[in-house]
Protein backbone atom coordinates (compact mmCIF):
# COMPACT_ATOMS: atom_id res chain seq x y z
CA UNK A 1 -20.20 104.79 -66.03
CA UNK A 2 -20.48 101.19 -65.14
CA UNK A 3 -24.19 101.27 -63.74
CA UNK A 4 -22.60 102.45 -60.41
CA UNK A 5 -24.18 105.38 -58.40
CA UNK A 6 -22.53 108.31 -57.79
CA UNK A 7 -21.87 109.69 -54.16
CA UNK A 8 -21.97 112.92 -53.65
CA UNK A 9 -19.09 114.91 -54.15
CA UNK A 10 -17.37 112.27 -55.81
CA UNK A 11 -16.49 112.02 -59.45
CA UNK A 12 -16.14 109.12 -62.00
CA UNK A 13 -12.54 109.94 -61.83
CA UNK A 14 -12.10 109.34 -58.43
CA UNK A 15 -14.03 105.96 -58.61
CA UNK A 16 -11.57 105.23 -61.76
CA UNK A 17 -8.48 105.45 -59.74
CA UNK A 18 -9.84 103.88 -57.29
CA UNK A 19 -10.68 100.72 -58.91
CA UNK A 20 -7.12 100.78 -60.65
CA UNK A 21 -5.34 101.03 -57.35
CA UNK A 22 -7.01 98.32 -56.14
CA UNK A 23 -6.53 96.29 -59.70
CA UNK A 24 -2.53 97.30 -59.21
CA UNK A 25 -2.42 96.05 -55.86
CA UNK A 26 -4.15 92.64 -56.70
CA UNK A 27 -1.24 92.34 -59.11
CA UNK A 28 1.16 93.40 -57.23
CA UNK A 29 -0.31 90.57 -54.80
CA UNK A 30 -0.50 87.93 -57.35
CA UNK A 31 2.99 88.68 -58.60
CA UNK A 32 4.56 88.63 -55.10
CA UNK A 33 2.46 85.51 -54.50
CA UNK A 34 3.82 83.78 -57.53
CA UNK A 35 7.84 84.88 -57.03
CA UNK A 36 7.54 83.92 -53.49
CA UNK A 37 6.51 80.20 -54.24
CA UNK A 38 9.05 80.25 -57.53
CA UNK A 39 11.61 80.96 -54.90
CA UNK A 40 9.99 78.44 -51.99
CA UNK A 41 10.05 75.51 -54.31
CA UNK A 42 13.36 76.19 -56.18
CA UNK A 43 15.13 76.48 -52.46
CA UNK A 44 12.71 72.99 -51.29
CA UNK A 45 14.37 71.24 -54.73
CA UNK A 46 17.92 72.45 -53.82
CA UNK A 47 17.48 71.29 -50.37
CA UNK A 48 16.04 67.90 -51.42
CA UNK A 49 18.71 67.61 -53.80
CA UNK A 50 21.27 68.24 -52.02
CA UNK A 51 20.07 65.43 -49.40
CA UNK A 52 19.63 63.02 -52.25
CA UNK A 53 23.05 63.79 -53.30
CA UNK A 54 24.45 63.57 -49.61
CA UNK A 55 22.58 60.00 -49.45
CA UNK A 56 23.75 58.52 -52.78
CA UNK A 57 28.09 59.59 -51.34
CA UNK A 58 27.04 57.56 -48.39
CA UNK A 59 25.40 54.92 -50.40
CA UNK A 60 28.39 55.03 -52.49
CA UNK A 61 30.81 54.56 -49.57
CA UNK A 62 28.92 52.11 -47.73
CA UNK A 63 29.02 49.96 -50.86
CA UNK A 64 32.53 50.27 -51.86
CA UNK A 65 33.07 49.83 -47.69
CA UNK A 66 31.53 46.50 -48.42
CA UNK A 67 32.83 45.30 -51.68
CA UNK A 68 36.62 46.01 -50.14
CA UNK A 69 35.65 43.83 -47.10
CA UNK A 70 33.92 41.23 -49.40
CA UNK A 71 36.90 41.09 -51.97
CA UNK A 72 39.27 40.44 -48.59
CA UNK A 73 37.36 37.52 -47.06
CA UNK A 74 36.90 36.07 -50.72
CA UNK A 75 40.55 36.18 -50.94
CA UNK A 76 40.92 34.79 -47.73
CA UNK A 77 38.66 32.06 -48.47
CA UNK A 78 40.40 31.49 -51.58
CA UNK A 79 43.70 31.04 -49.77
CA UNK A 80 42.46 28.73 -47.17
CA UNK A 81 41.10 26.65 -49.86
CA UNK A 82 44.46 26.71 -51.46
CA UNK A 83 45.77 25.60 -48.75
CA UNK A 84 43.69 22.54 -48.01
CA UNK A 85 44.27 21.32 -51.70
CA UNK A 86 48.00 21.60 -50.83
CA UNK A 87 47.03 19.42 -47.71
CA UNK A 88 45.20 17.07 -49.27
CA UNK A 89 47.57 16.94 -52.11
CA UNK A 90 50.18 15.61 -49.66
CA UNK A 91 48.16 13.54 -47.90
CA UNK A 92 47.70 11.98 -51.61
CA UNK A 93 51.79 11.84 -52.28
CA UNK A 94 51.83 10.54 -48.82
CA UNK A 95 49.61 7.54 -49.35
CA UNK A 96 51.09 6.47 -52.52
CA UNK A 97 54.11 6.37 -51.83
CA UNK A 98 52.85 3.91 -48.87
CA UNK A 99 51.34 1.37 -51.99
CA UNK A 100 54.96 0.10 -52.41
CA UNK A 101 55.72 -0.66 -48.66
CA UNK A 102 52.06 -2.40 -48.08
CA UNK A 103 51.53 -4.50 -51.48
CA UNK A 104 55.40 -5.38 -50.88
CA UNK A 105 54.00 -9.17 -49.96
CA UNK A 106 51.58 -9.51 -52.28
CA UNK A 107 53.06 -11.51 -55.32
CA UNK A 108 54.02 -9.95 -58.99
CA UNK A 109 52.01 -11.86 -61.10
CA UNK A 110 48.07 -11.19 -58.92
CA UNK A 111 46.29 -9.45 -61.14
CA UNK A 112 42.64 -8.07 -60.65
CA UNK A 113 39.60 -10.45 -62.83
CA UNK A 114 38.73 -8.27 -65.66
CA UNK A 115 35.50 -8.61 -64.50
CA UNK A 116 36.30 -6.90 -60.76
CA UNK A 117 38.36 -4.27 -63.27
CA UNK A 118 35.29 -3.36 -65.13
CA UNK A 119 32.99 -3.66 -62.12
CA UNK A 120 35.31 -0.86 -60.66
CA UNK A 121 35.67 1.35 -63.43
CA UNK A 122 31.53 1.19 -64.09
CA UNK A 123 31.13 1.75 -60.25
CA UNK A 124 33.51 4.96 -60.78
CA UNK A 125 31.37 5.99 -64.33
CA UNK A 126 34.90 5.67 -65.95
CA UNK A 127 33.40 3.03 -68.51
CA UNK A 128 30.47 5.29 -69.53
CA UNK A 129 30.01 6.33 -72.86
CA UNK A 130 31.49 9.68 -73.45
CA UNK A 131 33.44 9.69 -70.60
CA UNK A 132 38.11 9.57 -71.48
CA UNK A 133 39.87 6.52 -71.03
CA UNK A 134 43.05 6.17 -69.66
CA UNK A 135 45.52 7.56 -71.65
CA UNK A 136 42.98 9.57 -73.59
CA UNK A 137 43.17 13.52 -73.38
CA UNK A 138 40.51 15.01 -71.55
CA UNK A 139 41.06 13.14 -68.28
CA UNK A 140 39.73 15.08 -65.46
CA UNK A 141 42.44 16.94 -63.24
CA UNK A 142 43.16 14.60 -60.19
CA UNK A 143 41.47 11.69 -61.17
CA UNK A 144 43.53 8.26 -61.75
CA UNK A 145 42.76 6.44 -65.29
CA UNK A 146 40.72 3.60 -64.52
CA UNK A 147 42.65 0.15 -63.73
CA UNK A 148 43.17 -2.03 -66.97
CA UNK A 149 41.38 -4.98 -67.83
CA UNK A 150 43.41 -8.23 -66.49
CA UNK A 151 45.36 -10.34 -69.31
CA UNK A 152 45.62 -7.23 -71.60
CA UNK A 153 49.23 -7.13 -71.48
CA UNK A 154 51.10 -5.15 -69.47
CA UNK A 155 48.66 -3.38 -68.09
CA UNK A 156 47.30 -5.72 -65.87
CA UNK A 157 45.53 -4.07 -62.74
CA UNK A 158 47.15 -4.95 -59.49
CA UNK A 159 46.11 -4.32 -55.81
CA UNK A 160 48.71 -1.71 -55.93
CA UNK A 161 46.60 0.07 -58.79
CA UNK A 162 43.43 -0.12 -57.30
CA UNK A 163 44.61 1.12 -54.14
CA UNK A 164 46.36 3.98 -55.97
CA UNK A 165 43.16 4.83 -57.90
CA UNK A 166 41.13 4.54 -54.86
CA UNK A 167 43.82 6.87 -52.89
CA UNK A 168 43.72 9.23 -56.18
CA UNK A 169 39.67 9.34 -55.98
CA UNK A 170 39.44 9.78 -52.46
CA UNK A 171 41.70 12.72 -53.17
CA UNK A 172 39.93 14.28 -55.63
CA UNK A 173 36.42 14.04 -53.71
CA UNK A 174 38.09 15.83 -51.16
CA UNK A 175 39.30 18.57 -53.36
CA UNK A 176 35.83 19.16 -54.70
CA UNK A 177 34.14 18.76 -50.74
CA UNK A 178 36.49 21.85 -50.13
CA UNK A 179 35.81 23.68 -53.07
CA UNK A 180 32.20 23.47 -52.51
CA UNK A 181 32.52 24.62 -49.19
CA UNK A 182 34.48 27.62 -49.27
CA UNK A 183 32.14 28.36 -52.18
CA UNK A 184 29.05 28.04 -50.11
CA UNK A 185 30.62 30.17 -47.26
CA UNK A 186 31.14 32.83 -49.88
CA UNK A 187 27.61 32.53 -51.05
CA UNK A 188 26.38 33.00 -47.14
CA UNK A 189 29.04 35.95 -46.80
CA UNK A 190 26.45 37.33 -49.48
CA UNK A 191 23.33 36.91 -48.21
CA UNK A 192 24.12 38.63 -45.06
C-alpha cells in the first residue's frame, strides 16, 4: 500500500495495525510528556510562590519591626529636645531676671547712641527690609524686638535692653543648635 514490501506471510493488515499501535503509543507519549510538565511547572510556580509570599511576611515584619523602633527613638529624640528647650528656656528666665541686680548701678537716664542701636539691630538683620519690627506681628518665636533708637521717647535702649536682647538671642540660637541636632541624629538613625 504505501510502496512498502510485503514479507511473507504477512498482510497489509497486519502492517496497518502495526503502524497505528505505534502512532497510539507516540501519543500516548506526547500526551504523558505534556501533562507531566503541565503538572512540573504548575507545582515549580506554587512552590516559588509560596517562597515569594513567605519572603514578602518577613519583609513585611522586618519593616514594621523597624518603623516601631524608628517611631520610638524619634519620640525619644523629640523628648530630649523638649527637654533642652525647657533648659535653655530657664537658663533664659534665669538670666533676665539677673539684668535688674547687675545694671542696678548703672544710672536711669544712660541710654544707648542711636547710632550703636541701629548698628545692633543691622548686625542682628532686625533693620532689614522685610524683616517685623518691634511691636509688629510676625516677630519670630523667641527672639527679643530690636532695642529702640535713643531720644525716641520712652523707648530709649538701655544696657539693661541690650543685655536682655542679647540674653534673648543667645537663647534662641541655642534653641535652633538643638533642634538641628536632634534633627540630624534622626536623619543618621536613617541612613543606617
Amino acid at each position: 500500500m504505501f510502496g512498502l514490501p510485503s514479507l511473507p506471510g504477512t498482510s497489509n493488515r497486519t502492517a496497518i495495525v502495526a503502524l497505528g499501535c505505534i502512532v497510539a503509543v507516540l501519543l500516548a507519549l506526547l500526551c504523558g510528556g505534556w501533562w507531566g510538565w503541565t503538572r512540573g511547572s504548575a507545582s515549580a510556580r506554587n512552590e516559588l510562590q509560596a517562597e515569594y509570599s513567605a519572603n514578602v511576611a518577613v519583609a513585611y515584619k522586618d519593616a514594621a519591626t523597624k518603623q516601631a523602633a524608628e517611631y520610638v527613638r524619634a519620640n525619644a529624640l523629640a523628648m530630649d529636645l523638649i527637654t533642652t528647650k525647657r533648659a535653655i528656656e530657664a537658663q533664659r528666665t534665669s538670666l533676665r531676671g539677673r539684668i535688674v541686680y547687675v545694671t542696678r548701678e548703672i544710672a536711669a537716664d544712660c541710654v544707648l547712641p542711636a547710632d550703636a542701636v541701629q548698628l545692633w539691630n543691622q548686625a542682628r538683620r532686625l533693620s532689614a527690609p522685610g524683616v517685623p519690627q518691634a511691636g509688629g506681628p510676625g516677630r519670630a518665636a523667641g527672639q527679643a524686638a530690636p532695642a529702640a533708637a535713643a531720644g525716641s521717647g520712652p523707648g530709649n535702649a538701655t544696657v539693661a535692653d541690650a543685655i536682655a536682647d542679647h540674653v534673648d538671642y543667645v537663647a534662641w540660637c541655642e534653641g535652633v543648635t538643638a533642634q538641628r541636632d536632634k534633627l540630624q541624629e534622626l536623619v543618621r538613625g536613617w541612613a543606617q
